[in-house]
Protein backbone atom coordinates (compact mmCIF):
# COMPACT_ATOMS: atom_id res chain seq x y z
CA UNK A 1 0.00 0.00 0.00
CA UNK A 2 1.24 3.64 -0.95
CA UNK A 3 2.12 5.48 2.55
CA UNK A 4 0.11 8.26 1.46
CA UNK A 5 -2.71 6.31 2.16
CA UNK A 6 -2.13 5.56 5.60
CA UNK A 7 -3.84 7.58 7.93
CA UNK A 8 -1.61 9.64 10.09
CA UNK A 9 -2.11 9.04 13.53
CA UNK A 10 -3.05 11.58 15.57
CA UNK A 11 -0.88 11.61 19.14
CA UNK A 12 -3.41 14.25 20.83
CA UNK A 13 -6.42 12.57 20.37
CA UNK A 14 -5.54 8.60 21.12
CA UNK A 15 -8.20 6.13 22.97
CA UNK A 16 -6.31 6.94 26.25
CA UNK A 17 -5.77 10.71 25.45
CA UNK A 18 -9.48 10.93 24.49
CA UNK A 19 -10.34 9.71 28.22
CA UNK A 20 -7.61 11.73 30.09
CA UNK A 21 -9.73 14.99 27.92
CA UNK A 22 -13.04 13.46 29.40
CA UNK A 23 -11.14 13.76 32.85
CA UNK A 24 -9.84 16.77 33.07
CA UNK A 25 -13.35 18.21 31.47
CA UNK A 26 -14.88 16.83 34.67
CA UNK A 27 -12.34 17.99 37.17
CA UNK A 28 -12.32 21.49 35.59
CA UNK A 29 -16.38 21.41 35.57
CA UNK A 30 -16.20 19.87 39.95
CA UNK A 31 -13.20 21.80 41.09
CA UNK A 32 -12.32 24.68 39.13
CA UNK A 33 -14.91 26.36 37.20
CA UNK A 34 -17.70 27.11 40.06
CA UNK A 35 -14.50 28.98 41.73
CA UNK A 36 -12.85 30.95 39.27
CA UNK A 37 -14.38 34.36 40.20
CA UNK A 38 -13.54 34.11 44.08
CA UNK A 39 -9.95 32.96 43.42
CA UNK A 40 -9.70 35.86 40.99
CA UNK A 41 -10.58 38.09 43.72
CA UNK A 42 -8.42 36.08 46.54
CA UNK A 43 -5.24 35.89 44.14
CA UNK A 44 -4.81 32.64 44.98
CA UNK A 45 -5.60 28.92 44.65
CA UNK A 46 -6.55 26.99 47.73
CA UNK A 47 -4.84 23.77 48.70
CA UNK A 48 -7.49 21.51 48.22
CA UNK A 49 -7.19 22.04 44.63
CA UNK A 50 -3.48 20.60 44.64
CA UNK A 51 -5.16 17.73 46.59
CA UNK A 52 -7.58 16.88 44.23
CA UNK A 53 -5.01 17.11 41.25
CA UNK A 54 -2.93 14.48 43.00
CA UNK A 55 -5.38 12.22 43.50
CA UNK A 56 -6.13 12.09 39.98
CA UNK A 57 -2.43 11.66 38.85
CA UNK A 58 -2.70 14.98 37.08
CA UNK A 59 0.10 16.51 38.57
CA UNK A 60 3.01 13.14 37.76
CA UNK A 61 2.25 13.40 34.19
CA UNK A 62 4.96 13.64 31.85
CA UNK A 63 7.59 13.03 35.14
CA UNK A 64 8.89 9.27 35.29
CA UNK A 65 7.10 6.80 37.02
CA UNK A 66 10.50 5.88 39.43
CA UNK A 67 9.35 9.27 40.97
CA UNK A 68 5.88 9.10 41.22
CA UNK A 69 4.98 10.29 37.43
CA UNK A 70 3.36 8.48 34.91
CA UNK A 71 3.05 9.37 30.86
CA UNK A 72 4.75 11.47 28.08
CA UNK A 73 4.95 15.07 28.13
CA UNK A 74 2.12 14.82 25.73
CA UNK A 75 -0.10 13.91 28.68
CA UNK A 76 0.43 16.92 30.33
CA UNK A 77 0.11 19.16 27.38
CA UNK A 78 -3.24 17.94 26.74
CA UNK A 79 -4.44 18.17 30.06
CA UNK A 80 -3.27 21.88 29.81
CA UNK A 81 -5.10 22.28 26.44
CA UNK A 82 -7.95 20.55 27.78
CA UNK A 83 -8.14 22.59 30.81
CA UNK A 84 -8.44 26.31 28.58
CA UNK A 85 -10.37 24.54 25.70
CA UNK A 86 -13.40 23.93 29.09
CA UNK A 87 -12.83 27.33 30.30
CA UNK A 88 -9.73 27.17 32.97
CA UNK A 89 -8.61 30.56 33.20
CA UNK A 90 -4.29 30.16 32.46
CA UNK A 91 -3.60 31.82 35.75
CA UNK A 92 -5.10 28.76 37.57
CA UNK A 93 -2.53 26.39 35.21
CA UNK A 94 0.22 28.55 36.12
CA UNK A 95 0.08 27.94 39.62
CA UNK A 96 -1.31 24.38 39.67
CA UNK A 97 1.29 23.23 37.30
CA UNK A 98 3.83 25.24 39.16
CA UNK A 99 5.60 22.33 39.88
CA UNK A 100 6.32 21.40 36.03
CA UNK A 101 8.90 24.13 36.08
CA UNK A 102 9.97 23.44 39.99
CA UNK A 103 10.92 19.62 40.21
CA UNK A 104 12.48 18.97 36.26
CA UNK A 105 16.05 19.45 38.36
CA UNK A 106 15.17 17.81 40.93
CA UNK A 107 13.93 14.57 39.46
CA UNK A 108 17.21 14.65 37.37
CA UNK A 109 19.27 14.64 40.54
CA UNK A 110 17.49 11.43 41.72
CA UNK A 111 18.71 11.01 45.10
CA UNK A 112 16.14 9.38 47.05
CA UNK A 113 16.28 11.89 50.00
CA UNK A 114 15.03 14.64 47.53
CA UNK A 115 12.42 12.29 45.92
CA UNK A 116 11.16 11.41 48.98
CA UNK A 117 11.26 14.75 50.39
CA UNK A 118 10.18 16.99 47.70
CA UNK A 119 9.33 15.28 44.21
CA UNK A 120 6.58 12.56 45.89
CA UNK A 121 4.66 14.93 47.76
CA UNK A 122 4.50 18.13 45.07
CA UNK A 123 3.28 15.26 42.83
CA UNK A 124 0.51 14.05 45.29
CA UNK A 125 -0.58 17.64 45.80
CA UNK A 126 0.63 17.46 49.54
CA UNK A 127 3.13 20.19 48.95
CA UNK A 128 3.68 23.69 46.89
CA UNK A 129 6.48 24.35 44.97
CA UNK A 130 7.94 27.34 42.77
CA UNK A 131 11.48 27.77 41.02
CA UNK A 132 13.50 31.12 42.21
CA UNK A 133 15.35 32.05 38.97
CA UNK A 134 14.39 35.95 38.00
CA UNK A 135 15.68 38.81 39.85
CA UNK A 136 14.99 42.58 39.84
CA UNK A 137 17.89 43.28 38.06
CA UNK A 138 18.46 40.96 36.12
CA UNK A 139 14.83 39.92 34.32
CA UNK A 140 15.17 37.40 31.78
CA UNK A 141 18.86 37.56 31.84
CA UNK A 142 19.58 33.90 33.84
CA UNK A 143 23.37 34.64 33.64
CA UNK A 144 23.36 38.15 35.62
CA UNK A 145 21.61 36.37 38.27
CA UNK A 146 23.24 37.75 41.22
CA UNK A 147 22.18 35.58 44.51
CA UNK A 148 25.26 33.72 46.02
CA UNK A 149 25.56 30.81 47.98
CA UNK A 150 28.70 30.55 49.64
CA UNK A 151 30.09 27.12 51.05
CA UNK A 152 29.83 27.26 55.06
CA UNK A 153 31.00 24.31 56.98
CA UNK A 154 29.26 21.22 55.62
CA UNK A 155 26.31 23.71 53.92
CA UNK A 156 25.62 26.82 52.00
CA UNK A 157 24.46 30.33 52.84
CA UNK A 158 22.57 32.19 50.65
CA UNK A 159 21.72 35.84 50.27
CA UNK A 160 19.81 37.71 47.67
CA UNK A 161 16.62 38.75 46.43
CA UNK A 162 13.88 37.04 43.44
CA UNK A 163 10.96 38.69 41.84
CA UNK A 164 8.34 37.44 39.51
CA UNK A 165 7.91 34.06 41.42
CA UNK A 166 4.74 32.00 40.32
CA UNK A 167 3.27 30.51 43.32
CA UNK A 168 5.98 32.17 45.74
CA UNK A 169 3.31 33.11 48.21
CA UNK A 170 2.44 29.36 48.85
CA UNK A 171 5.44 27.48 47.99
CA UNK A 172 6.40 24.89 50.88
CA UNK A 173 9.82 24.95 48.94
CA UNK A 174 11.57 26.89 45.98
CA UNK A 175 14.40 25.67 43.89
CA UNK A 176 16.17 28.78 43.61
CA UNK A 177 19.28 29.05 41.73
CA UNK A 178 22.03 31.42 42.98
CA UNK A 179 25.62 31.76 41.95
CA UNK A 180 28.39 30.00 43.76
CA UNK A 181 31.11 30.90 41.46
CA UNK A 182 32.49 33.15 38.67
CA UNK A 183 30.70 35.26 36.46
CA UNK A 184 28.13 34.93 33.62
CA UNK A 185 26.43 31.80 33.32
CA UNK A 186 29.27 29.43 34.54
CA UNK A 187 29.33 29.28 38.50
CA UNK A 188 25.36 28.94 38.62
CA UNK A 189 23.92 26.08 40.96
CA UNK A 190 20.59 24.97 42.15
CA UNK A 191 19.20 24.81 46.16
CA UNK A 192 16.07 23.47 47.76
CA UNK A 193 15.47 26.09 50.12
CA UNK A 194 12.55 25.15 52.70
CA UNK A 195 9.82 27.57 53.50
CA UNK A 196 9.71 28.80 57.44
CA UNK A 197 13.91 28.72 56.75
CA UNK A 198 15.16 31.70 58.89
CA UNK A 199 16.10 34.54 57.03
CA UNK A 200 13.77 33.60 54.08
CA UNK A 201 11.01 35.16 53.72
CA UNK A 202 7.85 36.51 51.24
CA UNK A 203 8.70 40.33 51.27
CA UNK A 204 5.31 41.36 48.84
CA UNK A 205 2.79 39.70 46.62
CA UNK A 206 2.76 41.33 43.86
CA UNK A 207 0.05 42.66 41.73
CA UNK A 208 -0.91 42.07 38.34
CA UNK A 209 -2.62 42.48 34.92
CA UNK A 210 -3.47 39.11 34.64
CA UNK A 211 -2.68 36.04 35.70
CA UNK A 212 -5.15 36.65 39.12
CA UNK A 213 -5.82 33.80 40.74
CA UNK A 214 -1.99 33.04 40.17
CA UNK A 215 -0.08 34.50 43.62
CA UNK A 216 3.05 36.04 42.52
CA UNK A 217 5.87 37.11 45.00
CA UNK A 218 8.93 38.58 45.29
CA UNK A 219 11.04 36.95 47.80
CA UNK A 220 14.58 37.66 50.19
CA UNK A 221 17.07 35.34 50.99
CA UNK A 222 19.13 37.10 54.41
CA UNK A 223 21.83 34.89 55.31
CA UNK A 224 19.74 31.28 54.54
CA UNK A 225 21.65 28.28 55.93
CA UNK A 226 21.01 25.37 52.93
CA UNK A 227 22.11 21.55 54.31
CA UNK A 228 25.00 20.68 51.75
CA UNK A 229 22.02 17.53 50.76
CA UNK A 230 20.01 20.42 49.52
CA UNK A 231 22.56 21.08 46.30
CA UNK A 232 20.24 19.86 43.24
CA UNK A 233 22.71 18.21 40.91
CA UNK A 234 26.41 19.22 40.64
CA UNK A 235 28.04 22.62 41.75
CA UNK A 236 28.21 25.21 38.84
CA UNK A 237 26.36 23.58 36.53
CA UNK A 238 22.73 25.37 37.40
CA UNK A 239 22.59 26.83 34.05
CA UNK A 240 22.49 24.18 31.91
CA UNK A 241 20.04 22.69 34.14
CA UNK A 242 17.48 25.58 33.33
CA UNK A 243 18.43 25.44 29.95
CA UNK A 244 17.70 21.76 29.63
CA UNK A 245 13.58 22.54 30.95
CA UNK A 246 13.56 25.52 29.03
CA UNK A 247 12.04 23.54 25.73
CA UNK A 248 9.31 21.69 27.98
CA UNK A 249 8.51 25.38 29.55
CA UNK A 250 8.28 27.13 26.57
CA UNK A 251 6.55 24.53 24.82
CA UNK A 252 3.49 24.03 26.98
CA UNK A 253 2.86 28.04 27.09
CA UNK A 254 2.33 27.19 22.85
CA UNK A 255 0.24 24.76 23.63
CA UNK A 256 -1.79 26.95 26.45
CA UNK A 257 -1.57 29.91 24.38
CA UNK A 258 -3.14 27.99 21.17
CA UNK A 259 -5.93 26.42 23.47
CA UNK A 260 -6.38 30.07 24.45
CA UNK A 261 -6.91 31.12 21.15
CA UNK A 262 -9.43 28.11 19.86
CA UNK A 263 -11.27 28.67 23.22
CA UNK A 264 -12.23 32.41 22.11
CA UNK A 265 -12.93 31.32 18.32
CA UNK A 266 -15.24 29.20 20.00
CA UNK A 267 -16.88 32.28 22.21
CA UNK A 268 -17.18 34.28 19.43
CA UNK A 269 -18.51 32.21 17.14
CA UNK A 270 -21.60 31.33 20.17
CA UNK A 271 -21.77 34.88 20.57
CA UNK A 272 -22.19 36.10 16.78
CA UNK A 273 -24.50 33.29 16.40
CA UNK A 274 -26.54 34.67 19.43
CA UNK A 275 -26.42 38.30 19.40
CA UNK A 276 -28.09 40.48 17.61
CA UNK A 277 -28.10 43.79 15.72
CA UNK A 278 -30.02 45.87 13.08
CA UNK A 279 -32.40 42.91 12.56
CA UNK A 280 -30.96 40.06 12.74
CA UNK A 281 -27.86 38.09 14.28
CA UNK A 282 -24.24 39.47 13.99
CA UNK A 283 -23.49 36.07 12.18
CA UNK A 284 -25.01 37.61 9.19
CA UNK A 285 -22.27 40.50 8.74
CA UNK A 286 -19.79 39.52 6.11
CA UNK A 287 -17.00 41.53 7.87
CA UNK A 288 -17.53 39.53 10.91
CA UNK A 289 -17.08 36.23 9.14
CA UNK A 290 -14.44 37.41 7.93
CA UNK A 291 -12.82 38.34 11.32
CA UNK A 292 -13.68 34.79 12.41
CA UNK A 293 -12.27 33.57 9.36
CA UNK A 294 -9.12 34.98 10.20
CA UNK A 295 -9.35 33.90 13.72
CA UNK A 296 -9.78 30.40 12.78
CA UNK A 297 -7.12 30.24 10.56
CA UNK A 298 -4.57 31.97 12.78
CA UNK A 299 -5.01 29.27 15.13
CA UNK A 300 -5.49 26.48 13.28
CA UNK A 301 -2.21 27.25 11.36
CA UNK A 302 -0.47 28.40 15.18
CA UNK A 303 -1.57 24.66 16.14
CA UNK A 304 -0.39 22.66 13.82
CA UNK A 305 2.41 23.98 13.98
CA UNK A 306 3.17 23.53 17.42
CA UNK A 307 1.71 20.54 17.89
CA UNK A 308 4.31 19.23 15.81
CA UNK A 309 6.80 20.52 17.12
CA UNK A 310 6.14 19.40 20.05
CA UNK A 311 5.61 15.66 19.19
CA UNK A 312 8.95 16.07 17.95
CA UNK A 313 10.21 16.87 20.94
CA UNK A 314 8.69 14.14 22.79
CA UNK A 315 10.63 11.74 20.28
CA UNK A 316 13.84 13.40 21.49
CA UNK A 317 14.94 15.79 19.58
CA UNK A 318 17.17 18.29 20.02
CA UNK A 319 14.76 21.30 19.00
CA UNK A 320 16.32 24.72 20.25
CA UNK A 321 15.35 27.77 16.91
CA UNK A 322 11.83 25.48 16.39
CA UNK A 323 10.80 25.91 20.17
CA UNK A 324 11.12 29.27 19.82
CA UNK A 325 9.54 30.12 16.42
CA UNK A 326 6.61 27.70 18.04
CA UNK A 327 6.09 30.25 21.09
CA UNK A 328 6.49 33.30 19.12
CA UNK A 329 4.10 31.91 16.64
CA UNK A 330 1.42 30.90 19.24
CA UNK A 331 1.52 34.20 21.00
CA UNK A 332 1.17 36.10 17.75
CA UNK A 333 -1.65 34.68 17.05
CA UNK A 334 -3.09 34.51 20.33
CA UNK A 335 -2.63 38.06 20.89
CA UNK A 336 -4.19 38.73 17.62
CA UNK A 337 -7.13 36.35 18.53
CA UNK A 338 -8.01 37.64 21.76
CA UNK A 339 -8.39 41.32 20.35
CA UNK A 340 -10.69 40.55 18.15
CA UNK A 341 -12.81 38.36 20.10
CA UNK A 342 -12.73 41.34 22.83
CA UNK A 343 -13.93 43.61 19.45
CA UNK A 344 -16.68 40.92 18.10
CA UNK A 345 -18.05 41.17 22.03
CA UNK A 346 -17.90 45.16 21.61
CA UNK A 347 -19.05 46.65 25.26
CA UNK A 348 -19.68 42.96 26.68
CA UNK A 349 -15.99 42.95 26.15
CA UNK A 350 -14.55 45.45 28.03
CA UNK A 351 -16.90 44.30 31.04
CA UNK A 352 -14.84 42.68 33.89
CA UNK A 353 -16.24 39.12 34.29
CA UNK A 354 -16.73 38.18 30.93
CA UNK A 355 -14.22 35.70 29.94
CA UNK A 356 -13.08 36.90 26.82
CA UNK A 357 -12.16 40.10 28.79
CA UNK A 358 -9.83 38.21 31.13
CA UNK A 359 -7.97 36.03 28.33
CA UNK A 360 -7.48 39.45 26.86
CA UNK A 361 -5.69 40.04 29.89
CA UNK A 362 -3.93 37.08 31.07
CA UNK A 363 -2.83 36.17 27.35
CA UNK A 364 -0.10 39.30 27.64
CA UNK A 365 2.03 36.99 29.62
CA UNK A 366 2.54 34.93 27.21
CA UNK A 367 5.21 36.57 25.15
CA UNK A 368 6.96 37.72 28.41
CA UNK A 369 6.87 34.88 30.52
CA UNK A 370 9.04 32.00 29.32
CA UNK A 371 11.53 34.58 27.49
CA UNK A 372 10.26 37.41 25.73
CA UNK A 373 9.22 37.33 22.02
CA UNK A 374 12.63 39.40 21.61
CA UNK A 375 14.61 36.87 22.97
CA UNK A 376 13.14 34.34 21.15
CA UNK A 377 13.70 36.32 17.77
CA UNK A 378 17.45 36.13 19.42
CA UNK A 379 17.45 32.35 19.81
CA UNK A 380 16.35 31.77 16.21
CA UNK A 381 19.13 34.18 14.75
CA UNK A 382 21.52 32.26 16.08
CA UNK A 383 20.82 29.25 13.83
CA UNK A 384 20.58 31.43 10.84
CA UNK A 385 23.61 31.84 8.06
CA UNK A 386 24.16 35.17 9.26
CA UNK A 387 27.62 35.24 9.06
């Protein structure tokens, strides 16, 4: 038989994926959904939900099973997509799945004391987590990261400052990277440091666009003692470790910004369908079809494309430039989606509380968060002929 008349399988939509969808649709519709207006106004997620995630083996997806995981990454970026595609607002993924950017070093490492201590019981929902990387002065620029952690006896003390910190406010423990030696991004190494540690503490949660029911916070390190045991991996070599999750991180805000973007096609096309104007429904305007049009295709082509990239990455390879054009291409069109579904709403749009309204506002992270559509740009010239 010609291959060309095979059908391709599709990866996202298996037997088993198909069920995990029907899942998460009916933890999102229990746990999440009747909620989402209070934890916008608390700016923050309770525990419980955490809890609940664990018990479902949400939170191990994607994370070996030697730890507690279970799955491919592809599990957990469908439960993401999932999650928006029912209504999730992003700021509720960012701090339940807090831990997908938290433990990657961690689970690496695999000494059983950090396993047991740390890994196990973020994955069961028992226990918060958050990775300390960003810095007031140094944003998105890992290398002029300027916490230290100087050798003391058999441990470390640490000193410095972090800003930016997704579910800081909470976090039972961060991994925080600080910089033991040198300068640039050599001499960079990894710590668990314990919440309730003297001398580190939650100086402000900060406020934000977007992102609400996600607590932010910027946090101080005063003289923290670190056991030696706490060291994630070897001494110096921090930076490679954050490069090495960077792919998976930037790869699952495509996938969450592409959900974000089908999820208001879909609004707009109920509301078009339902609202109406000069005598009939705004379904019958040719210039709004046309908008939809647009929308549709934006996101359709956004999807594909990083849908395959990341099935490529889940077969193991080395994808650095294509991760990049992938976020860059998802936020484009995200941003460009969520306008125009907050213009096809008109007022209804504007109005705090209508959902539309806050993707419009939690979808600005996007191309921030992750490294910055600049950067990106920056990434991808560097695998160009340039020279």
């Amino acid at each position: 038989m010609n291959t060309t008349d095979t059908p391709r399988t599709d990866r996202w939509n298996t037997p088993e994926r198909t069920a995990l969808r029907e899942t998460v649709r009916a933890f999102a519709d229990r746990e999440i959904l009747p909620h989402v207006d209070r934890w916008e106004d608390e700016g923050r997620l309770p525990r419980d939900l955490h809890r609940a995630a664990g018990r479902l083996g949400l939170l191990g997806l994607g994370l070996p099973e030697s730890v507690g995981g279970a799955g491919e990454m592809l599990d957990q970026l469908v439960v993401s997509e999932e999650a928006v595609l029912a209504g999730v607002p992003t700021g509720v993924l960012a701090s339940l799945f807090t831990h997908t950017i938290a433990l990657p070093a961690l689970v690496a490492d695999g000494r059983e004391h950090l396993v047991r201590d740390y890994v196990r019981p973020a994955l069961e929902g028992e226990s918060i987590c958050s990775l300390g990387i960003t810095e007031p002065g140094a944003g998105s620029d890992v290398a002029g990261l300027r916490t230290r952690a100087v050798r003391d006896g058999h441990g470390w003390v640490l000193n410095g400052s972090k800003t930016f910190i997704t579910s800081g406010c909470r976090a039972d423990f961060v991994t925080v990277a600080a910089r033991t030696s040198d300068t640039g991004h050599e001499g960079i190494s990894l710590f668990v440091v314990e919440r309730g540690t003297p001398g580190f503490t939650v100086t402000r949660a900060l406020d934000k666009m977007g992102w609400h029911s996600s607590d932010t916070a910027e946090l101080s390190l005063v003289d923290v003692r670190v056991p030696a045991d706490r060291l994630v991996g070897e001494v110096d070599r921090g930076f490679y470790q954050i490069m090495d999750q960077f792919a998976s991180e930037r790869i699952g805000l495509s996938v969450q910004a592409c959900a974000v973007a089908r999820r208001c096609v879909d609004l707009s096309l109920e509301w078009v369908r339902e609202r109406e104007a000069f005598g009939g429904p705004l379904a019958r305007r040719q210039v709004l079809r046309h908008r939809l049009v647009e929308m549709h295709r934006r996101t359709e082509v956004a999807t594909a494309y990083v849908r395959g990239i990341a099935e490529r990455l889940q077969d193991g390879e080395p994808l650095i430039a294509e991760v990049a054009m992938a976020k860059n291409t998802a936020t484009e069109a995200m941003d460009r989606v969520v306008d125009d579904a907050v213009q096809l709403y008109g007022g209804m749009g504007f109005m705090r509380g209508t959902e539309v309204e806050r993707h419009y506002r939690d979808a600005r992270v996007f191309s921030i968060g992750g490294g910055t559509y600049e950067i990106m740009n920056e990434v991808i010239a560097k695998f160009l002929p340039l020279r």
